[in-house]
C-alpha atoms as a PDB file:
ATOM      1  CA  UNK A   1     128.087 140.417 -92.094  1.00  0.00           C
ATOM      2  CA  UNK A   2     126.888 137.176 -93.906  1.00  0.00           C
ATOM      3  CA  UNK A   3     123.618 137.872 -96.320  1.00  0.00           C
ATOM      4  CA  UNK A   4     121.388 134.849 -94.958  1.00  0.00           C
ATOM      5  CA  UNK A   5     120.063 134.184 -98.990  1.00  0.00           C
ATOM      6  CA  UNK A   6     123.232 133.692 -99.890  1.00  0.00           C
ATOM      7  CA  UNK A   7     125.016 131.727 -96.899  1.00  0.00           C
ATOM      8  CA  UNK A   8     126.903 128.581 -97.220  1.00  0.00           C
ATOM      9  CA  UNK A   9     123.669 126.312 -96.703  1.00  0.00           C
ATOM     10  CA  UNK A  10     121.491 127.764 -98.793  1.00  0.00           C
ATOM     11  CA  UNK A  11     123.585 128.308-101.775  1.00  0.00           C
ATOM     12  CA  UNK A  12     123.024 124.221-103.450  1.00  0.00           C
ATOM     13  CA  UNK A  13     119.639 125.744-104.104  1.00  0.00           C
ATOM     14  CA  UNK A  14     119.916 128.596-106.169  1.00  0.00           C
ATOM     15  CA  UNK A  15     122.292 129.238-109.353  1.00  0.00           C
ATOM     16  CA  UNK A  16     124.890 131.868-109.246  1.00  0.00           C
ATOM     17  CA  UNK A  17     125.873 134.784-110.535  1.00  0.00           C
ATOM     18  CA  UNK A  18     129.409 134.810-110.757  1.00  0.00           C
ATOM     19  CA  UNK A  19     131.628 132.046-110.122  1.00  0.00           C
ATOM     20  CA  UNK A  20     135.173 132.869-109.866  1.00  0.00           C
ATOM     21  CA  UNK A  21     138.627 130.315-109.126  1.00  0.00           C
ATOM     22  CA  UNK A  22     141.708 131.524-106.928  1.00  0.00           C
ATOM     23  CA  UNK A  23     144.333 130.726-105.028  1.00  0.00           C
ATOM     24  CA  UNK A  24     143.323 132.514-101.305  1.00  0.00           C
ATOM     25  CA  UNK A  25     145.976 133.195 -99.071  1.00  0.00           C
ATOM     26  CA  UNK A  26     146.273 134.040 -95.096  1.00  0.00           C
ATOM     27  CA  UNK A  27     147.635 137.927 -95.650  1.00  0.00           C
ATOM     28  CA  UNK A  28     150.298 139.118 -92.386  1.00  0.00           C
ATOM     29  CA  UNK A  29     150.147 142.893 -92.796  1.00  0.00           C
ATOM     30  CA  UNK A  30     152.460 144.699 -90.937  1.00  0.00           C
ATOM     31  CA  UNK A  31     151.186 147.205 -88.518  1.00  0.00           C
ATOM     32  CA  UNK A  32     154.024 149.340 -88.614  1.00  0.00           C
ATOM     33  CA  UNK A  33     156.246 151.041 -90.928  1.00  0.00           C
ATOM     34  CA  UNK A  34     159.585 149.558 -92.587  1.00  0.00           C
ATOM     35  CA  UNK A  35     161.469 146.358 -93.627  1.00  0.00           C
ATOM     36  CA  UNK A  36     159.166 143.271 -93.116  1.00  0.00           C
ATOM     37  CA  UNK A  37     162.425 141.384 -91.480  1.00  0.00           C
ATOM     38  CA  UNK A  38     162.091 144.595 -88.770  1.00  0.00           C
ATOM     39  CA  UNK A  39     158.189 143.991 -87.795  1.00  0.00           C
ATOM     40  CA  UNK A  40     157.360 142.149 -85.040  1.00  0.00           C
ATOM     41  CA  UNK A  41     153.519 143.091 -85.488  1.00  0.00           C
ATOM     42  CA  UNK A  42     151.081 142.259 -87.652  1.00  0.00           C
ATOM     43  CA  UNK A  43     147.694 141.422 -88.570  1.00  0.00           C
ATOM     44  CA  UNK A  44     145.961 138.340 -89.983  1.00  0.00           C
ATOM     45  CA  UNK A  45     143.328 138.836 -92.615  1.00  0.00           C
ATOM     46  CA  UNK A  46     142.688 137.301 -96.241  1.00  0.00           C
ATOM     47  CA  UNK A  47     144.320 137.616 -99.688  1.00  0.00           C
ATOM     48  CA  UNK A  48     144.177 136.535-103.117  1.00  0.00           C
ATOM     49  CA  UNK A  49     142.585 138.444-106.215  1.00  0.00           C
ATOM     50  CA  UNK A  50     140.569 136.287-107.375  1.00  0.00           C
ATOM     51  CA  UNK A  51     138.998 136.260-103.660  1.00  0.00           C
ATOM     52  CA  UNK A  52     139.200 140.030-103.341  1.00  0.00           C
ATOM     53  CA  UNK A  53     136.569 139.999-106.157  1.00  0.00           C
ATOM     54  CA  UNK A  54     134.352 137.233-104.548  1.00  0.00           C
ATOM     55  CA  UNK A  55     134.061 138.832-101.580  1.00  0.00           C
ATOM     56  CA  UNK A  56     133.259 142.189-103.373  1.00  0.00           C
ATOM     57  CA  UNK A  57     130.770 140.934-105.256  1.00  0.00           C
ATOM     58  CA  UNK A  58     129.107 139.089-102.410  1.00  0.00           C
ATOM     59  CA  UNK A  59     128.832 142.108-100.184  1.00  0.00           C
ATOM     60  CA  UNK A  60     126.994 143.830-103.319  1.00  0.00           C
ATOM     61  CA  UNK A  61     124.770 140.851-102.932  1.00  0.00           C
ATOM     62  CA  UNK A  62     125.322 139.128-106.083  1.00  0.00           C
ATOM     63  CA  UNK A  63     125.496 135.094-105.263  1.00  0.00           C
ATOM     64  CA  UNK A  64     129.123 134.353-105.717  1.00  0.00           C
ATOM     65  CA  UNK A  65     130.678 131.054-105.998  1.00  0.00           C
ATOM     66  CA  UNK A  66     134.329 130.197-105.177  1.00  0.00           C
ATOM     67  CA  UNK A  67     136.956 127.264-106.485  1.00  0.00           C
ATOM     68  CA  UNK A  68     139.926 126.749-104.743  1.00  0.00           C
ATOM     69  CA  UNK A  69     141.294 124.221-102.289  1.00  0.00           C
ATOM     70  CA  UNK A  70     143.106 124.966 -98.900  1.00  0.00           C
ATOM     71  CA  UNK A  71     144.941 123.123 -96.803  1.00  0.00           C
ATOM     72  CA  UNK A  72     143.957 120.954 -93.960  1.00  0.00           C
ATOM     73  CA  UNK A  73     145.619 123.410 -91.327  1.00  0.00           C
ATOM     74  CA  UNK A  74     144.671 126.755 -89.227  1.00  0.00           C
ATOM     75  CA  UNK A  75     145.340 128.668 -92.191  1.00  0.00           C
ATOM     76  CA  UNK A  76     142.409 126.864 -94.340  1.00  0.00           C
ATOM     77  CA  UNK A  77     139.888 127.392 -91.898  1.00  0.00           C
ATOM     78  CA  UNK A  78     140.555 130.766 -91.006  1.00  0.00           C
ATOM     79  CA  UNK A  79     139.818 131.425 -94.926  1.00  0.00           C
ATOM     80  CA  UNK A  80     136.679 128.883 -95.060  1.00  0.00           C
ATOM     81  CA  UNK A  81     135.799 130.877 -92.024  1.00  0.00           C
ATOM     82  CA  UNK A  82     136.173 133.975 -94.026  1.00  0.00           C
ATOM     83  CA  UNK A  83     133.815 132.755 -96.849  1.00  0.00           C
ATOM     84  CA  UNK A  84     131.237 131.781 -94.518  1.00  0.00           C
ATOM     85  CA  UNK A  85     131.026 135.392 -93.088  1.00  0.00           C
ATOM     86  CA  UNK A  86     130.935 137.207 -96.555  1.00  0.00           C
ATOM     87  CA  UNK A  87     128.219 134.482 -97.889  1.00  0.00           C
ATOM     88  CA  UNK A  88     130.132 133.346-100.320  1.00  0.00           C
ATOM     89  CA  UNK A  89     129.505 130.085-101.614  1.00  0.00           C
ATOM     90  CA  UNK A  90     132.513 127.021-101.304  1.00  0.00           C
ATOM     91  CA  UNK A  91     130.881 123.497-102.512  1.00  0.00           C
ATOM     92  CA  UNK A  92     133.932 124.069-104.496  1.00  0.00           C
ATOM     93  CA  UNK A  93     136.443 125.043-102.240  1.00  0.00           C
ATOM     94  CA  UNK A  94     138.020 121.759-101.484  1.00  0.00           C
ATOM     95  CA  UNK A  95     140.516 120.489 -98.488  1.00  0.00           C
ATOM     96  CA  UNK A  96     143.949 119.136 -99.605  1.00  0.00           C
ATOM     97  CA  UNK A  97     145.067 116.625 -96.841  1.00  0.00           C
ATOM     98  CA  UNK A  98     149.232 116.691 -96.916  1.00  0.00           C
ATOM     99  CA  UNK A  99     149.620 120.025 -99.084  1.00  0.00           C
ATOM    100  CA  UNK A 100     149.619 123.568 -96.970  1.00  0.00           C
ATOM    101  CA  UNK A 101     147.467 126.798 -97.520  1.00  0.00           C
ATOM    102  CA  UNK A 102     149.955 129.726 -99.047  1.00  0.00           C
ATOM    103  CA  UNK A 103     150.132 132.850 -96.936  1.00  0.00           C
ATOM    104  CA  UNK A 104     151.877 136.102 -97.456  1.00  0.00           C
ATOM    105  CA  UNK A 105     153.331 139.094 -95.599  1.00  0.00           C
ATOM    106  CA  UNK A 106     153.103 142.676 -96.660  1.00  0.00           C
ATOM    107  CA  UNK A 107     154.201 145.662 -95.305  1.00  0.00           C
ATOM    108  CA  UNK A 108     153.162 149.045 -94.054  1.00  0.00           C
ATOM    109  CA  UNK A 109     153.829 152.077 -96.170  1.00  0.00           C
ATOM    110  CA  UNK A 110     152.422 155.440 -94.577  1.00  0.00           C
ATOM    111  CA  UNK A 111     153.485 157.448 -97.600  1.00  0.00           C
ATOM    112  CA  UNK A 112     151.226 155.639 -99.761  1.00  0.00           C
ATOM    113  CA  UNK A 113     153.579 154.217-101.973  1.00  0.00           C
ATOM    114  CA  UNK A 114     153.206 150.344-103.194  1.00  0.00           C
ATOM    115  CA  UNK A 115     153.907 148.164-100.018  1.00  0.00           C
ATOM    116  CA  UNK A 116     156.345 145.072 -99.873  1.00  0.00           C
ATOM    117  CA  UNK A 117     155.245 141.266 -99.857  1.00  0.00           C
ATOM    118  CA  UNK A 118     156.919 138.151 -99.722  1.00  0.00           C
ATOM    119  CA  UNK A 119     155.359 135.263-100.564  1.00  0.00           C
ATOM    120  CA  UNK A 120     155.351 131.926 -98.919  1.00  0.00           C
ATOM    121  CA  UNK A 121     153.018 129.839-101.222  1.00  0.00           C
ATOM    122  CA  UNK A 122     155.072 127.190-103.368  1.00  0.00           C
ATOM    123  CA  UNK A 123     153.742 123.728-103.200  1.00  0.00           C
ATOM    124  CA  UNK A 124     150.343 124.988-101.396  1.00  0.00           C
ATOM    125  CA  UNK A 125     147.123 122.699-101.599  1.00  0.00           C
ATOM    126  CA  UNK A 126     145.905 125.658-104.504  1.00  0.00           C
ATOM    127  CA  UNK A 127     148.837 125.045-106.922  1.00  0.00           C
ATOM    128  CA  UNK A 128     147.778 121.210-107.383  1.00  0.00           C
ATOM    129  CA  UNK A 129     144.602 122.320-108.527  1.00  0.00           C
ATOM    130  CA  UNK A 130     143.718 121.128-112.128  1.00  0.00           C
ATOM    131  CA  UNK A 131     141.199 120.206-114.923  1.00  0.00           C
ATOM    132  CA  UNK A 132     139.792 117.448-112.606  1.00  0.00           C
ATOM    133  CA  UNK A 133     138.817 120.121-110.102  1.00  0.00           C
ATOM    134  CA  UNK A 134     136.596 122.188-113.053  1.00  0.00           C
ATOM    135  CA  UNK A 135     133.215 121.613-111.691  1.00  0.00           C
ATOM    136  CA  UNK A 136     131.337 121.929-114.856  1.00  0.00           C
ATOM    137  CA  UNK A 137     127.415 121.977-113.934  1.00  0.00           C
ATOM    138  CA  UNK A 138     127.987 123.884-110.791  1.00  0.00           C
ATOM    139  CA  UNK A 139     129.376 126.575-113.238  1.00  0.00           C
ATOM    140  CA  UNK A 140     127.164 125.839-115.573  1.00  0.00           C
ATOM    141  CA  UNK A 141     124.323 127.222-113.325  1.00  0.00           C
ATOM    142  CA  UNK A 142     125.532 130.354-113.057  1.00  0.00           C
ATOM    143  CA  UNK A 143     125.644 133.696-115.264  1.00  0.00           C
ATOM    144  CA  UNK A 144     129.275 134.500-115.304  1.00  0.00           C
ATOM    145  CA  UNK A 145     132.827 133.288-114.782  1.00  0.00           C
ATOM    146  CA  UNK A 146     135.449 135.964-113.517  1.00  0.00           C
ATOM    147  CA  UNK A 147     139.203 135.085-113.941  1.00  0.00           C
ATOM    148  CA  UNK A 148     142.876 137.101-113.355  1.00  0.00           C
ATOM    149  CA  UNK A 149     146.304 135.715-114.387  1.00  0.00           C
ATOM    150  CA  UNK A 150     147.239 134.920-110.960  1.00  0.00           C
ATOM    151  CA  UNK A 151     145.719 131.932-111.091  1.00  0.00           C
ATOM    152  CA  UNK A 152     147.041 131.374-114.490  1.00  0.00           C
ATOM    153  CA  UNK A 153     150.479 131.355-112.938  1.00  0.00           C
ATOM    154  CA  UNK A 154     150.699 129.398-110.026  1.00  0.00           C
ATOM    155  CA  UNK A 155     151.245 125.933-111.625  1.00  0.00           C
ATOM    156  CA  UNK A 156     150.988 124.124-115.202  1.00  0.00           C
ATOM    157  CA  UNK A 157     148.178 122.192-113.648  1.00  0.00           C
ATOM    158  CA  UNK A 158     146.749 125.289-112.336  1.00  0.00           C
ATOM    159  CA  UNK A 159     146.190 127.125-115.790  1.00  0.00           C
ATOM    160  CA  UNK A 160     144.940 123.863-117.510  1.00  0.00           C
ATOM    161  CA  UNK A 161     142.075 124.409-115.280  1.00  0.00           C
ATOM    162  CA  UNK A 162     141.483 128.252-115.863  1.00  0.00           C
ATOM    163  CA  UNK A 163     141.791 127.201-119.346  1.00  0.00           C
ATOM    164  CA  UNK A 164     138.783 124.857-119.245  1.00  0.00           C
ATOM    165  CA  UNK A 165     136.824 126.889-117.387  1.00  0.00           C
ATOM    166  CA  UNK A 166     137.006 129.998-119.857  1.00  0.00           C
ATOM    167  CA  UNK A 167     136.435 127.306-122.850  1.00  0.00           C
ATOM    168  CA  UNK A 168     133.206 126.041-120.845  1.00  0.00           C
ATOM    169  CA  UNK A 169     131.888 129.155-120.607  1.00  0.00           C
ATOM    170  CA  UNK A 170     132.389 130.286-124.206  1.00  0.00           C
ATOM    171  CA  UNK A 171     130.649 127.441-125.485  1.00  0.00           C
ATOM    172  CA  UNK A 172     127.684 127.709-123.574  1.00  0.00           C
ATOM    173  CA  UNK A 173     127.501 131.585-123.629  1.00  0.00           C
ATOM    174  CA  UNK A 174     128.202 132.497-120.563  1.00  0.00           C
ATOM    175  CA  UNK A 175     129.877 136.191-120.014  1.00  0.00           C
ATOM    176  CA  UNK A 176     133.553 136.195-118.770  1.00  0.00           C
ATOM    177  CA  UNK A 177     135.799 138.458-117.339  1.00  0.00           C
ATOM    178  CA  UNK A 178     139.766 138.720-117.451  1.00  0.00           C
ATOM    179  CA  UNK A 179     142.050 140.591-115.323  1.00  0.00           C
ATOM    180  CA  UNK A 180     145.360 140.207-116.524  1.00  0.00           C
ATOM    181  CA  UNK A 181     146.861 141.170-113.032  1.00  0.00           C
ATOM    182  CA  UNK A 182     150.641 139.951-114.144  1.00  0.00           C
ATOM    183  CA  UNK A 183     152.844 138.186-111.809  1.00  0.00           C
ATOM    184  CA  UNK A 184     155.963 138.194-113.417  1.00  0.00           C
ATOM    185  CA  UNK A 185     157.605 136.297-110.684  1.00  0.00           C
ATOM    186  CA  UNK A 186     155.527 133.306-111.112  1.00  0.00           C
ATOM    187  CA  UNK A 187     156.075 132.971-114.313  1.00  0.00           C
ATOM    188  CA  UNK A 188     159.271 130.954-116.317  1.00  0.00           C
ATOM    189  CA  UNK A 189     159.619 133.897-118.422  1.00  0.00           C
ATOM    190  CA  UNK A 190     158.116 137.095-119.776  1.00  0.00           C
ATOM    191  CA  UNK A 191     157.226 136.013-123.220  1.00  0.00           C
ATOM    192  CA  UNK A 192     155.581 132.604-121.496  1.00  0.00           C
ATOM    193  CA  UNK A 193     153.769 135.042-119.365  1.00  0.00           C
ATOM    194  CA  UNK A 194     152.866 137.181-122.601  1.00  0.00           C
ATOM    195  CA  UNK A 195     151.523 134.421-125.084  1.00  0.00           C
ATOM    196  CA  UNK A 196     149.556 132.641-122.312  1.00  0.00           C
ATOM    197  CA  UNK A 197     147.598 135.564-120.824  1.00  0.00           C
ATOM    198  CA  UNK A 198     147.140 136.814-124.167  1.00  0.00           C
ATOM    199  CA  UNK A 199     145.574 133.522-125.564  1.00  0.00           C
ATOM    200  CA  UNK A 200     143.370 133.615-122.324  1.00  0.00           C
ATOM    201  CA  UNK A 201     141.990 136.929-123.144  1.00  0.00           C
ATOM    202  CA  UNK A 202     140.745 135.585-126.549  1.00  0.00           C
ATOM    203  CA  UNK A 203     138.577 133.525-124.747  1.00  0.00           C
ATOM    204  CA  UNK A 204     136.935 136.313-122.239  1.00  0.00           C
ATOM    205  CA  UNK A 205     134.356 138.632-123.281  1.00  0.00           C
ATOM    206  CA  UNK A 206     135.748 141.427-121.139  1.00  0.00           C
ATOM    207  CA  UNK A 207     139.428 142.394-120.916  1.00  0.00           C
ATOM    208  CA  UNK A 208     140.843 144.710-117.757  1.00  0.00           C
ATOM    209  CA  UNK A 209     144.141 145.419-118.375  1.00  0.00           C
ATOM    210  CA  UNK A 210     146.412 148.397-116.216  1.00  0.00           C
ATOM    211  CA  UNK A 211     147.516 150.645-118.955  1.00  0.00           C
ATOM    212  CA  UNK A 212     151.548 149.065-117.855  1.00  0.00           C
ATOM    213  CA  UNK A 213     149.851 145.571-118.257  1.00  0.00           C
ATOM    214  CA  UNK A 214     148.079 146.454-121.499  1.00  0.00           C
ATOM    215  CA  UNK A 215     151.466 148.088-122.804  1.00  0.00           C
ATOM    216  CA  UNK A 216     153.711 144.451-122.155  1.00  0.00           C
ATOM    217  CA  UNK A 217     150.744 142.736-123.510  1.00  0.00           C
ATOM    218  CA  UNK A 218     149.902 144.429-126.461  1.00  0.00           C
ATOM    219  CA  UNK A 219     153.030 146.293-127.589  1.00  0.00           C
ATOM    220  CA  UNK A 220     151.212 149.159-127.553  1.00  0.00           C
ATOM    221  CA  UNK A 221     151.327 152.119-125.958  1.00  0.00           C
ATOM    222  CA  UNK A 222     147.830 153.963-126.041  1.00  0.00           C
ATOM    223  CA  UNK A 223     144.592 152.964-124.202  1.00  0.00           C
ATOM    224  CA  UNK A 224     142.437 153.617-127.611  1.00  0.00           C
ATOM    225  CA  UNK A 225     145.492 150.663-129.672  1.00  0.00           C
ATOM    226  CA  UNK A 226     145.127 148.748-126.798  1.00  0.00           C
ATOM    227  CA  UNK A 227     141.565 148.372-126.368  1.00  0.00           C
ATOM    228  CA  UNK A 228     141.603 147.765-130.391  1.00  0.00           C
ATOM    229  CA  UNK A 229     143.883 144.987-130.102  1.00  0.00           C
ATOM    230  CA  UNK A 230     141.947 142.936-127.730  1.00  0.00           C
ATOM    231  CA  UNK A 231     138.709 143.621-129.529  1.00  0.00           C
ATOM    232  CA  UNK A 232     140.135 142.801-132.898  1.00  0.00           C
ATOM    233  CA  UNK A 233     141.228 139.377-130.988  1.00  0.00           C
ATOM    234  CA  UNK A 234     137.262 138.975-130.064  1.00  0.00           C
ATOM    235  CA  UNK A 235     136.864 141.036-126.648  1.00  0.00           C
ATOM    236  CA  UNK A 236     133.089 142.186-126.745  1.00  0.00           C
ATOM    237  CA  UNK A 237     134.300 145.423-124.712  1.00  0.00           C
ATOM    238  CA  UNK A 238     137.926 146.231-122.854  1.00  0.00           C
ATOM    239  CA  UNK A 239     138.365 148.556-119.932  1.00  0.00           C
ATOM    240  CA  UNK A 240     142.063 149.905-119.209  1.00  0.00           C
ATOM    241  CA  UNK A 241     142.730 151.009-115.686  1.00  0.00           C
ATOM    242  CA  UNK A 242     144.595 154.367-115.559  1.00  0.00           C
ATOM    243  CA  UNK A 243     145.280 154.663-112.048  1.00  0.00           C
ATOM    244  CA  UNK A 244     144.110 157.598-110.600  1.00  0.00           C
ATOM    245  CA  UNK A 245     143.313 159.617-113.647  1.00  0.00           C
ATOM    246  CA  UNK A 246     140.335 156.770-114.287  1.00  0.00           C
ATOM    247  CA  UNK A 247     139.674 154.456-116.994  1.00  0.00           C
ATOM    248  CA  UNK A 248     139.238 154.082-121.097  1.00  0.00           C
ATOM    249  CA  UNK A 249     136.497 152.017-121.969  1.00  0.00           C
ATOM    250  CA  UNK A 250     135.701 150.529-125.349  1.00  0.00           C
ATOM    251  CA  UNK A 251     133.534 148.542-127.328  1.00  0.00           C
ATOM    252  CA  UNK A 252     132.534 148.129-130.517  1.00  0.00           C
ATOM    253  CA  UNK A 253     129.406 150.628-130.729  1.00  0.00           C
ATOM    254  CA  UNK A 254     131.210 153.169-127.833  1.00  0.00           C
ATOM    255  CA  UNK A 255     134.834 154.338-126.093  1.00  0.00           C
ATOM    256  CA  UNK A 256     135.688 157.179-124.060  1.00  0.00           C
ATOM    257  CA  UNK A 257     137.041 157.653-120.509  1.00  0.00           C
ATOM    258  CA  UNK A 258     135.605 157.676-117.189  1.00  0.00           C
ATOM    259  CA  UNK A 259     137.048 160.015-114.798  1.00  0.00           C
ATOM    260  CA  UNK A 260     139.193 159.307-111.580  1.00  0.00           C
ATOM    261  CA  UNK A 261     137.656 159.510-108.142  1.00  0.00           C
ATOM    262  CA  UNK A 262     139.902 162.132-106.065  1.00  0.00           C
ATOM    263  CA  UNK A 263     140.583 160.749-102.248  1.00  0.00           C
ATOM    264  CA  UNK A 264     142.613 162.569 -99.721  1.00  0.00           C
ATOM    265  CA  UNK A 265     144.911 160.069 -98.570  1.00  0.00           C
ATOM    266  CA  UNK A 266     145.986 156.790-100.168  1.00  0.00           C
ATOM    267  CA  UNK A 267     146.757 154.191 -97.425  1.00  0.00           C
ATOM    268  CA  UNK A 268     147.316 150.908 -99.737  1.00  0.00           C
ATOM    269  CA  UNK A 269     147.352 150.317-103.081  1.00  0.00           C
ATOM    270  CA  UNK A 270     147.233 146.778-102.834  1.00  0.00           C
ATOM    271  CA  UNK A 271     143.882 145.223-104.397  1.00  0.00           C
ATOM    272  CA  UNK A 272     142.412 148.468-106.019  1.00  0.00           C
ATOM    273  CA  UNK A 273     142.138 146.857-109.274  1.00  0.00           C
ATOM    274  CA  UNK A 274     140.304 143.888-107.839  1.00  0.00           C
ATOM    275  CA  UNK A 275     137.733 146.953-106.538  1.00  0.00           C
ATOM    276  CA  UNK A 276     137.761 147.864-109.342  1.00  0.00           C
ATOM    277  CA  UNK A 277     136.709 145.061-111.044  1.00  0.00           C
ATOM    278  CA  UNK A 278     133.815 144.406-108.557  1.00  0.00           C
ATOM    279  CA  UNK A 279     132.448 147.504-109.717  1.00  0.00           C
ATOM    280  CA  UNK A 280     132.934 146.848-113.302  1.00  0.00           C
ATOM    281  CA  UNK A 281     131.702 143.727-113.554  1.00  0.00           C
ATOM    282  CA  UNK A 282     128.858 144.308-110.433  1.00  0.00           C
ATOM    283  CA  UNK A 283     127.398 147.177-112.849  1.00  0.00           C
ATOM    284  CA  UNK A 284     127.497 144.629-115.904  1.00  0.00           C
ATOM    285  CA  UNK A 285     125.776 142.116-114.799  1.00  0.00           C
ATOM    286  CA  UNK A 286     123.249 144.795-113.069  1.00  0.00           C
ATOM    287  CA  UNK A 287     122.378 145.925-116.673  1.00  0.00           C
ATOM    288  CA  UNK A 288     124.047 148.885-115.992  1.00  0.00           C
ATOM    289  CA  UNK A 289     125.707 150.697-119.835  1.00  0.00           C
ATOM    290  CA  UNK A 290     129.754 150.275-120.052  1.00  0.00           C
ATOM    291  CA  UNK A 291     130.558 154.085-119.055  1.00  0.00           C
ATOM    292  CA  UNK A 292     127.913 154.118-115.983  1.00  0.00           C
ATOM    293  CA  UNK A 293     129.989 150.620-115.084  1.00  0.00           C
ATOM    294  CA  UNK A 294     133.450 151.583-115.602  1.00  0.00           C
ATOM    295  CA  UNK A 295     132.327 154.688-113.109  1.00  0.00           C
ATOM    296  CA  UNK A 296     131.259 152.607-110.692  1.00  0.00           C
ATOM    297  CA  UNK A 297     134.635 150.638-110.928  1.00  0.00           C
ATOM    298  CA  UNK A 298     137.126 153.801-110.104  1.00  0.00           C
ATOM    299  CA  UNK A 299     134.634 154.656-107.229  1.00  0.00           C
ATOM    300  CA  UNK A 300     135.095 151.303-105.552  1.00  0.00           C
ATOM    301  CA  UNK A 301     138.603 151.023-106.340  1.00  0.00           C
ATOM    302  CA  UNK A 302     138.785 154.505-105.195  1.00  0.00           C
ATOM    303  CA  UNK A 303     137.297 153.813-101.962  1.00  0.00           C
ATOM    304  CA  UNK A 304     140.157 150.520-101.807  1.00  0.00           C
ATOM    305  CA  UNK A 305     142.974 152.321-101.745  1.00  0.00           C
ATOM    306  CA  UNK A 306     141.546 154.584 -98.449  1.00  0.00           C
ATOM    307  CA  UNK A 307     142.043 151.585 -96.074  1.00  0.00           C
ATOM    308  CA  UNK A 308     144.876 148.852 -95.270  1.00  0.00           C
ATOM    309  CA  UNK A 309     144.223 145.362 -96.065  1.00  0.00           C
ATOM    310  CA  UNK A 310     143.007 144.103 -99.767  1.00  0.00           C
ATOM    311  CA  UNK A 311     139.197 143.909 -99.337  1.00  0.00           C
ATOM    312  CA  UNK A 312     138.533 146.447 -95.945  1.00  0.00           C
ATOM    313  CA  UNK A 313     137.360 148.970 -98.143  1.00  0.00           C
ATOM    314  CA  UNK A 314     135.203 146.644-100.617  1.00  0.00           C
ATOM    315  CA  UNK A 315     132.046 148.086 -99.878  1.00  0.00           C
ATOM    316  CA  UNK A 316     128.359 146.402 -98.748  1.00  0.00           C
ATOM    317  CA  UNK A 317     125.472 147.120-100.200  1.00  0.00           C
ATOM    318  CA  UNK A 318     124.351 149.819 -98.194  1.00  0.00           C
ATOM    319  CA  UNK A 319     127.478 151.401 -97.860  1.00  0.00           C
ATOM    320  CA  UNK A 320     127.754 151.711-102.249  1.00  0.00           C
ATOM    321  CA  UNK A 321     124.405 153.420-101.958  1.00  0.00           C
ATOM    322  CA  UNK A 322     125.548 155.747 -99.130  1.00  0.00           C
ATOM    323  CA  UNK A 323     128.501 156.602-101.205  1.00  0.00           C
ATOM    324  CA  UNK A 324     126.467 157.326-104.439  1.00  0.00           C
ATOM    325  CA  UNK A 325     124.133 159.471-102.139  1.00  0.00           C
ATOM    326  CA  UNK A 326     126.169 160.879 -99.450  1.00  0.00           C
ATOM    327  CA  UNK A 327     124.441 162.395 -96.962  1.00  0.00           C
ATOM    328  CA  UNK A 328     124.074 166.463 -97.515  1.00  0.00           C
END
């Protein structure tokens, strides 16, 4: 359901709260069980991390801004179509004329296990996006800049511009946020993949690693060594996702761990970190403390995992409040 405040329209005339930059996808997931070569149905919806977390934050009702650029096909305007309905804003979402819009397929696993996807995004109107595309007083306008690594590794071009949008917002104090969320597929090598996300964390004031992501990163092996390492490196606070057991949380003046939120059936396990960093971030920027945040982040990625496609179970408003106060 679109918010009306924060529709398409309306958005030139307010600043933001978040902006965030992505490569969005059309997402084919399979409505029944086994190889993706065997499925002959499926269902179209949206993907992309980066868009995940828009579209999270925007059903919260924080004014979100989006920069990417689509294709001038079906594809493009089922996704513009998508932003629209979730009110998020795209002044900056911008139409490539000969390039295509990436999509993806992913499969059905009943057993809860991590599905299958391939990938059909090489050469897509998103990968030529670049430093020339970094929209600097529309960002400047708003409170906070949210980036992942996906972005990062879809083209040279592509992390030039995440690049210069972290630096902007450094310089002129504006909070951001870094999800690692490796690809190693898109990326020429591991070490590449290593140096470069690392160097991009340097420039965010919050780091959310996976404990797996903030092992290859780091070296280390711990939550408490990992966390240190990124705040030694200038991280005002790092959060490391623990799967189902919760989170570690740490910042210079606090650290300890926020529990797991039990649910009785995993369905897909596709885009619970991007839940979880709409609640992380969501409770930040709310003025809510780092523990009382990183709760909030395992609940919503909690409540991901219960349904099928990336961002079904990213929650409105009202339904975040009926989940903190369920009725008795």
């Amino acid at each position: 359901m679109t918010h009306p405040a924060f529709a398409h329209d309306m958005a030139h005339d307010m600043a933001l709260d978040v902006v965030t930059a992505g490569e969005a996808m059309v997402l084919f997931a399979a409505q029944q069980p086994g190889p993706l070569d065997e499925v002959s149905a499926f269902t179209r919806t949206t993907a992309g991390a980066e868009l995940n977390v828009a579209i999270g934050l925007a059903r919260l009702g924080l004014r979100t801004g989006y920069i990417s650029r689509l294709g001038a096909d079906v594809f493009g305007q089922v996704i513009a179509t998508a932003l629209d309905r979730e009110g998020i804003d795209r002044q900056q979402v911008t139409t490539d004329p000969v390039c295509p819009t990436g999509f993806m397929l992913k499969s059905r696993n009943d057993d809860g296990s991590d599905p299958t996807t391939a990938y059909f995004r090489q050469g897509s109107a998103a990968s030529r996006l670049g430093p020339s595309d970094n929209p600097r007083a529309y960002c400047a306008a708003s409170r906070h800049l949210h980036l992942s690594g996906v972005l990062a590794a879809v083209s040279s071009s592509t992390r030039d511009l995440v690049f210069d949008l972290a630096t902007d917002a450094r310089a002129a104090g504006r909070t951001v946020s870094f999800d690692p969320n490796l690809r190693p597929t898109l990326w020429r090598s591991q070490d590449e993949m290593v140096e470069c996300l690392n160097r991009l964390a340097r420039l965010s004031d919050w780091v959310l690693p996976g404990l797996a992501e903030g092992r290859l990163l780091t070296g280390h092996d711990r939550p408490q060594d990992i966390a240190d390492a990124y705040l030694d490196q200038g991280a005002r606070l790092v959060v490391i996702k623990l799967g189902a057991t919760g989170a570690y949380f740490a910042s210079a003046s606090e650290r300890g761990y926020a529990p797991g939120v039990a649910v009785d059936r995993v369905v897909d396990t596709v885009g619970a970190g991007d839940g979880f960093a709409v609640g992380l971030v969501s409770g930040l920027l709310e003025g809510l403390g780092l523990a009382a945040a990183t709760a909030r982040g395992n609940a919503i990625g909690a409540r991901v995992v219960q349904f099928p496609g990336d961002c079904d179970g990213l929650p409105t408003r009202q339904a975040f409040e009926a989940m903190q106060h369920p009725m008795k």
